[in-house]
N, C-alpha and C. Protein backbone atom coordinates (compact mmCIF):
# COMPACT_ATOMS: atom_id res chain seq x y z
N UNK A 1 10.29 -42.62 10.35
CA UNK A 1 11.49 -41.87 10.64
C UNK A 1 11.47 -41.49 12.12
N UNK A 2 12.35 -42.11 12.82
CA UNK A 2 12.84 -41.67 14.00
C UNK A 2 12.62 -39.77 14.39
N UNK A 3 12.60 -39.50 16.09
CA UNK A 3 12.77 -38.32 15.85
C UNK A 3 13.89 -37.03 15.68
N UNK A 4 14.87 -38.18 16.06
CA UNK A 4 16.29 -37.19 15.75
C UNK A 4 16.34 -37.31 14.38
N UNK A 5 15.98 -38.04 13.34
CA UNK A 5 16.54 -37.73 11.81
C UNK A 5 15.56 -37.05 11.50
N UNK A 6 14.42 -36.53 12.05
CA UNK A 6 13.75 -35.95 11.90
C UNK A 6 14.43 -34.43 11.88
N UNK A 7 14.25 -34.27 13.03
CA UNK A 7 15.31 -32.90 13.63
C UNK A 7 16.37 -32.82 12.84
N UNK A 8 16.98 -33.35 12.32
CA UNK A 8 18.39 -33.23 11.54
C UNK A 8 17.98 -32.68 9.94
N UNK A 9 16.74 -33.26 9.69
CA UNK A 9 16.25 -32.55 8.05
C UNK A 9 15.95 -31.17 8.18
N UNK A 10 15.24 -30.95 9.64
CA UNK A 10 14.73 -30.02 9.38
C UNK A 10 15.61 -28.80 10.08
N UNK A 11 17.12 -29.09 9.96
CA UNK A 11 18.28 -28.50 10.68
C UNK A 11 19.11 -27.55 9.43
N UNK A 12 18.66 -28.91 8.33
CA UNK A 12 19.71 -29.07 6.79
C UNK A 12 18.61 -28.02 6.43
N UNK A 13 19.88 -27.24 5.17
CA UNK A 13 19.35 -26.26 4.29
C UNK A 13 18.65 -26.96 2.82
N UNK A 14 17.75 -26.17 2.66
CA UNK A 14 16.79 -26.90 1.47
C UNK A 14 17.71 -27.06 -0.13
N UNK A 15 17.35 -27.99 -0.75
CA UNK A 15 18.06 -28.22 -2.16
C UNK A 15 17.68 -27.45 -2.99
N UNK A 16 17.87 -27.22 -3.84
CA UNK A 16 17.18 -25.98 -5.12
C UNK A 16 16.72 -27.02 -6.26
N UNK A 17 15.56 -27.32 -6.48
CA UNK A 17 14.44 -28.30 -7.35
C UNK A 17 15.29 -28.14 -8.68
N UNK A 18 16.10 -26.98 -9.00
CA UNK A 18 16.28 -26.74 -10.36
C UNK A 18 17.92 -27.19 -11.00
N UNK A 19 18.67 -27.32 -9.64
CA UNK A 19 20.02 -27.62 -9.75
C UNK A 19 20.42 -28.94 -9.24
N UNK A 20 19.68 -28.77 -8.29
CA UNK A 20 20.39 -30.05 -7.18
C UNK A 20 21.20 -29.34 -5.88
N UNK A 21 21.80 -28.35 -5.66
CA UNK A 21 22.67 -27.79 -5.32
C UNK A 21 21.71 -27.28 -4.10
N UNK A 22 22.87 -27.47 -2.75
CA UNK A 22 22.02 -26.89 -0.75
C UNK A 22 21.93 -25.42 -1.65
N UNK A 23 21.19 -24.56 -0.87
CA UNK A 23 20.47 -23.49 -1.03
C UNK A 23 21.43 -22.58 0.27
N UNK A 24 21.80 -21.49 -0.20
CA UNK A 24 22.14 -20.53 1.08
C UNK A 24 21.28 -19.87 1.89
N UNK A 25 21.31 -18.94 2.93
CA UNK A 25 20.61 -18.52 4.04
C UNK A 25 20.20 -17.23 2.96
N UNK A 26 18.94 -16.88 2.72
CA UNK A 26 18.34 -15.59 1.85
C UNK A 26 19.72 -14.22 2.30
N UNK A 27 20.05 -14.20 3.59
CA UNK A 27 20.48 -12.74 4.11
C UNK A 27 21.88 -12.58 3.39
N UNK A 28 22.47 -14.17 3.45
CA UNK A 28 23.95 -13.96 2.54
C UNK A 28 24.18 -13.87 0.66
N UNK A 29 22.65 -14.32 0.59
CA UNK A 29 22.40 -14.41 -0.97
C UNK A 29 21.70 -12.22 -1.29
N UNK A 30 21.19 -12.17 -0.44
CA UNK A 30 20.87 -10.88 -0.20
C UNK A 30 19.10 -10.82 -0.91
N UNK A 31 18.50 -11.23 -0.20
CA UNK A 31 16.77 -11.58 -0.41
C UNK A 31 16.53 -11.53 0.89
N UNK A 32 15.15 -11.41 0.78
CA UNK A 32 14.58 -11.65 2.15
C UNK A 32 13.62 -12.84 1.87
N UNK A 33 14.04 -14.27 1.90
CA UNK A 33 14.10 -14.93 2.34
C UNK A 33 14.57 -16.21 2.86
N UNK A 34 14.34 -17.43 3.57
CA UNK A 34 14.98 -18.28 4.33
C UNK A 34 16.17 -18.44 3.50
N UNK A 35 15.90 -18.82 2.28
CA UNK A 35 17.03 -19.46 1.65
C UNK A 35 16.72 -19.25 0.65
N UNK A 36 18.26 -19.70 -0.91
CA UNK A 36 17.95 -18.98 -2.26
C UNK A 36 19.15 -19.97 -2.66
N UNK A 37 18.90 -20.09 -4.13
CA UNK A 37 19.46 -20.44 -4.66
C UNK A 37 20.98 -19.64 -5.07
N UNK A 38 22.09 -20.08 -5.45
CA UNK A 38 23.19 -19.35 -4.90
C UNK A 38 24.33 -19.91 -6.24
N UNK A 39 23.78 -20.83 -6.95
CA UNK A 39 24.35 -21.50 -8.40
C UNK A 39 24.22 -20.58 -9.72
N UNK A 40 25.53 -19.69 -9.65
CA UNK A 40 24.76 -18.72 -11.16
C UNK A 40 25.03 -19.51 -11.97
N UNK A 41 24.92 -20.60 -12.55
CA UNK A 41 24.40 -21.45 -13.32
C UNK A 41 23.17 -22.08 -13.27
N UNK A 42 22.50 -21.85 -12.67
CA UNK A 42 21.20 -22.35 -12.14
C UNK A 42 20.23 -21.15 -12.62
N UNK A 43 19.02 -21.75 -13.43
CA UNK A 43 17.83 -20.85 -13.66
C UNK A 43 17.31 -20.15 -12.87
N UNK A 44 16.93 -20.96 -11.47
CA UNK A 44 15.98 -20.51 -10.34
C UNK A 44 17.36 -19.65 -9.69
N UNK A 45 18.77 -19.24 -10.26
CA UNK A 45 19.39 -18.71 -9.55
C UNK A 45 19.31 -17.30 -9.14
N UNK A 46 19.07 -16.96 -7.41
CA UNK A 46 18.47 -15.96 -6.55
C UNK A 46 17.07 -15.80 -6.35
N UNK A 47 16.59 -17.40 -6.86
CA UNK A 47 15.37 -17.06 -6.42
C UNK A 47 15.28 -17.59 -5.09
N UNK A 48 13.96 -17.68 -3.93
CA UNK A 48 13.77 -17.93 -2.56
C UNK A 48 13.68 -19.83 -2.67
N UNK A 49 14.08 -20.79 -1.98
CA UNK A 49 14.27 -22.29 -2.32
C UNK A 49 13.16 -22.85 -1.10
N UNK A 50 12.79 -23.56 -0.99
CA UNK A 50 12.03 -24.32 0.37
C UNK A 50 10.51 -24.56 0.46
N UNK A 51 10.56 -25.24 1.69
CA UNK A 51 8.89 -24.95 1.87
C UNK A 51 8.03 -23.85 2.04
N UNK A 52 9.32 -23.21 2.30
CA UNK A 52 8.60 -21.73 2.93
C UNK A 52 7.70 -20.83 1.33
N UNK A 53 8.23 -21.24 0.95
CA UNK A 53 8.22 -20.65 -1.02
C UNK A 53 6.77 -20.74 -1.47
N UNK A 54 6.43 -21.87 -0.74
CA UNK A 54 5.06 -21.92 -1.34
C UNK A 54 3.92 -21.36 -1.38
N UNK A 55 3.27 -21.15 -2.08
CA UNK A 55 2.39 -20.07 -2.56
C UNK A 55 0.66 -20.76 -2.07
């Protein structure tokens, strides 16, 4: 992978493993963190989505 499509993934908001569905910014979902799931149809919905997540 080139380094601009590089830069461009890591630009894009993360998917939610449980829906499929981009993930919002944590602050507009109202969490503190990066991003969250935002599908109230979705299980993992309001939980934190990404790499950052990991434990």
């Amino acid at each position: 992978m080139d380094q601009r499509r590089a830069a461009r993934r890591e630009d894009r908001a993360p998917i939610c493993p449980s829906c499929g569905v981009t993930a919002l910014p944590g602050d507009a979902v109202g969490i503190d963190a990066a991003f969250a799931c935002d599908n109230a149809d979705c299980p993992a919905f309001g939980e934190p989505v990404g790499d950052d997540t990991a434990a």
